[in-house]
Protein backbone atom coordinates (compact mmCIF):
# COMPACT_ATOMS: atom_id res chain seq x y z
CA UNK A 1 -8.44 -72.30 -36.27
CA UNK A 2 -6.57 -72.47 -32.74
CA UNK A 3 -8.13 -70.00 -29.98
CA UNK A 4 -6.63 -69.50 -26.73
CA UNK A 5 -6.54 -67.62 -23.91
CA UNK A 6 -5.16 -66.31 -20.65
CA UNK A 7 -6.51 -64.14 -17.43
CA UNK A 8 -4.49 -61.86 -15.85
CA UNK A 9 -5.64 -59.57 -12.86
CA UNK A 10 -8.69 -58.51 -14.59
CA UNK A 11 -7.56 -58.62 -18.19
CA UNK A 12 -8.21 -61.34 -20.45
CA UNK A 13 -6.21 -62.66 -23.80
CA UNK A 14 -8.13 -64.20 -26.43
CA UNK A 15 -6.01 -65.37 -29.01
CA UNK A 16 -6.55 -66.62 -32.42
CA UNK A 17 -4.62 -68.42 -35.07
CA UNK A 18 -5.49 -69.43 -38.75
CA UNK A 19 -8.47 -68.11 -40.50
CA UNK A 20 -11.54 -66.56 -39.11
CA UNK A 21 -14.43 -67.53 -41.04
CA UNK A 22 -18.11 -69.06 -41.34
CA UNK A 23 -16.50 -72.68 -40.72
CA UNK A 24 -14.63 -71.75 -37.53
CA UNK A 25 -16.20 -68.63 -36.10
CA UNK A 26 -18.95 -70.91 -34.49
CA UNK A 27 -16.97 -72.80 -32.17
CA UNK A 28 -13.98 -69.77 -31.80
CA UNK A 29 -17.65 -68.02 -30.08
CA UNK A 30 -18.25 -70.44 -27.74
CA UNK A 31 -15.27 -70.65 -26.52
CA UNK A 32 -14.66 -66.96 -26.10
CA UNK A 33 -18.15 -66.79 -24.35
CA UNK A 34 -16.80 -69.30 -21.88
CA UNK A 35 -13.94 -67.71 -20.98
CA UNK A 36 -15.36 -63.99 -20.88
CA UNK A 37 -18.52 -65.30 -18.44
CA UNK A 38 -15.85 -67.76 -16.51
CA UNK A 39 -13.52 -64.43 -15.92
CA UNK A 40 -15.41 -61.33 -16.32
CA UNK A 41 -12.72 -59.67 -17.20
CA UNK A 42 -12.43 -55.92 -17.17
CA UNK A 43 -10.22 -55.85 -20.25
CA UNK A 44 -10.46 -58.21 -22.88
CA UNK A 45 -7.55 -58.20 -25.75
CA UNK A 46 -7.84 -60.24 -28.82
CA UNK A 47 -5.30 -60.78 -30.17
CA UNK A 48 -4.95 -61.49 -33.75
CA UNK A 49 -1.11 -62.67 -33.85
CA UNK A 50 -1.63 -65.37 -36.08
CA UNK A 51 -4.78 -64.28 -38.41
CA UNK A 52 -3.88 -64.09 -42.08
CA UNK A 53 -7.90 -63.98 -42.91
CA UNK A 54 -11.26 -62.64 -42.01
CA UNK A 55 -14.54 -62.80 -43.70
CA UNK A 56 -17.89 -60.81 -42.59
CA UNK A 57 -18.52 -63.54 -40.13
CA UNK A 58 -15.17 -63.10 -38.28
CA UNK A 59 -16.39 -59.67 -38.02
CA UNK A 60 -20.03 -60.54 -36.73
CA UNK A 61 -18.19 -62.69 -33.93
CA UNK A 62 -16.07 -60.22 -32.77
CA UNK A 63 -18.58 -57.89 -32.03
CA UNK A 64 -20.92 -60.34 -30.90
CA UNK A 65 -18.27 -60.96 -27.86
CA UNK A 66 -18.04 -57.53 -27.59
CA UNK A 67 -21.68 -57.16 -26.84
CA UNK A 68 -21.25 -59.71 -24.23
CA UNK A 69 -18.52 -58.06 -22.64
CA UNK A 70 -19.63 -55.14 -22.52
CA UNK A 71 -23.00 -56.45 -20.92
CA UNK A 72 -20.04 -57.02 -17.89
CA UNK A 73 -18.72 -53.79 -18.03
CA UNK A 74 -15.99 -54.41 -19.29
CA UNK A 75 -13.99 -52.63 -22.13
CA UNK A 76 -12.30 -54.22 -25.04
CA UNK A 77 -9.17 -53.55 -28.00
CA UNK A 78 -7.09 -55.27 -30.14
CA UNK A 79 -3.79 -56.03 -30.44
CA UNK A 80 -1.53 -57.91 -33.30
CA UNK A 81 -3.47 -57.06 -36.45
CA UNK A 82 -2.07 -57.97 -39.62
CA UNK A 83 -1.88 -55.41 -42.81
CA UNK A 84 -4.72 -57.54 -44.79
CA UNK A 85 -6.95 -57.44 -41.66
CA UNK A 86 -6.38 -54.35 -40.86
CA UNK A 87 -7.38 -53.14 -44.04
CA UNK A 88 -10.58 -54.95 -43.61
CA UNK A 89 -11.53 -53.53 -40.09
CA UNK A 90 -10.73 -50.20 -41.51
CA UNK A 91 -12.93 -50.80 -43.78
CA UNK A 92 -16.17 -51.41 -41.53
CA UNK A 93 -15.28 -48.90 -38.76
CA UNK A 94 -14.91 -51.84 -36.43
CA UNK A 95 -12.00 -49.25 -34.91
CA UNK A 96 -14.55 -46.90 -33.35
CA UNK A 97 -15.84 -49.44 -31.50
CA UNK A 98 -13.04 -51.60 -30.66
CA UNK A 99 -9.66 -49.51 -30.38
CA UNK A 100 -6.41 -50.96 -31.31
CA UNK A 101 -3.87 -50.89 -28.99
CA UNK A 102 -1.25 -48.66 -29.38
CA UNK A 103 1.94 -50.85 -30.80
CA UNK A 104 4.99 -50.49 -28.74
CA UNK A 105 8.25 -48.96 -30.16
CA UNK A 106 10.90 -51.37 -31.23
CA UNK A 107 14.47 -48.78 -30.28
């Protein structure tokens, strides 16, 4: 599991790539802490570009940075999710608390 991320004005990227589970969502928290208390960002996007899974505990850490954002004031949405974790979001309402982003139109 690969997580990045990038600041701009205000807005920070957190990007993650591979599976999102109990063996990786540990150190993909950290990390995300560090960057949301090194930036206190007013947006914060994660991005899940290059997720193809996501257990419970994927779930539990993207709220718990949530929490911690939010702590900031700052607001929060996703961008980039994939059909098969999309369905899984849907399925816990994580939506109503984290919006996606509206997906631009290919013309």
């Amino acid at each position: 599991m690969l997580v990045n991320y990038e600041e701009h004005t205000r807005t920070l990227v957190i990007s993650f790539d591979g599976e999102i589970d109990h063996h990786s969502c540990a150190s993909m928290a950290v990390i995300s802490d560090d960057a949301i208390k090194k930036y206190l960002p007013q947006k914060l996007i994660f991005d899940f570009r290059g997720v193809k899974f996501m257990d419970s505990a994927g779930i539990g850490m993207i709220i718990g940075r949530y929490k911690q954002l939010i702590r900031f004031g700052g607001k929060a949405e996703m961008q980039n999710v994939g059909d098969d974790v999309k369905r899984i979001f849907n399925m816990v309402g994580i939506f109503k608390i984290i919006p996606l982003a509206k997906e631009k139109e290919e013309v």
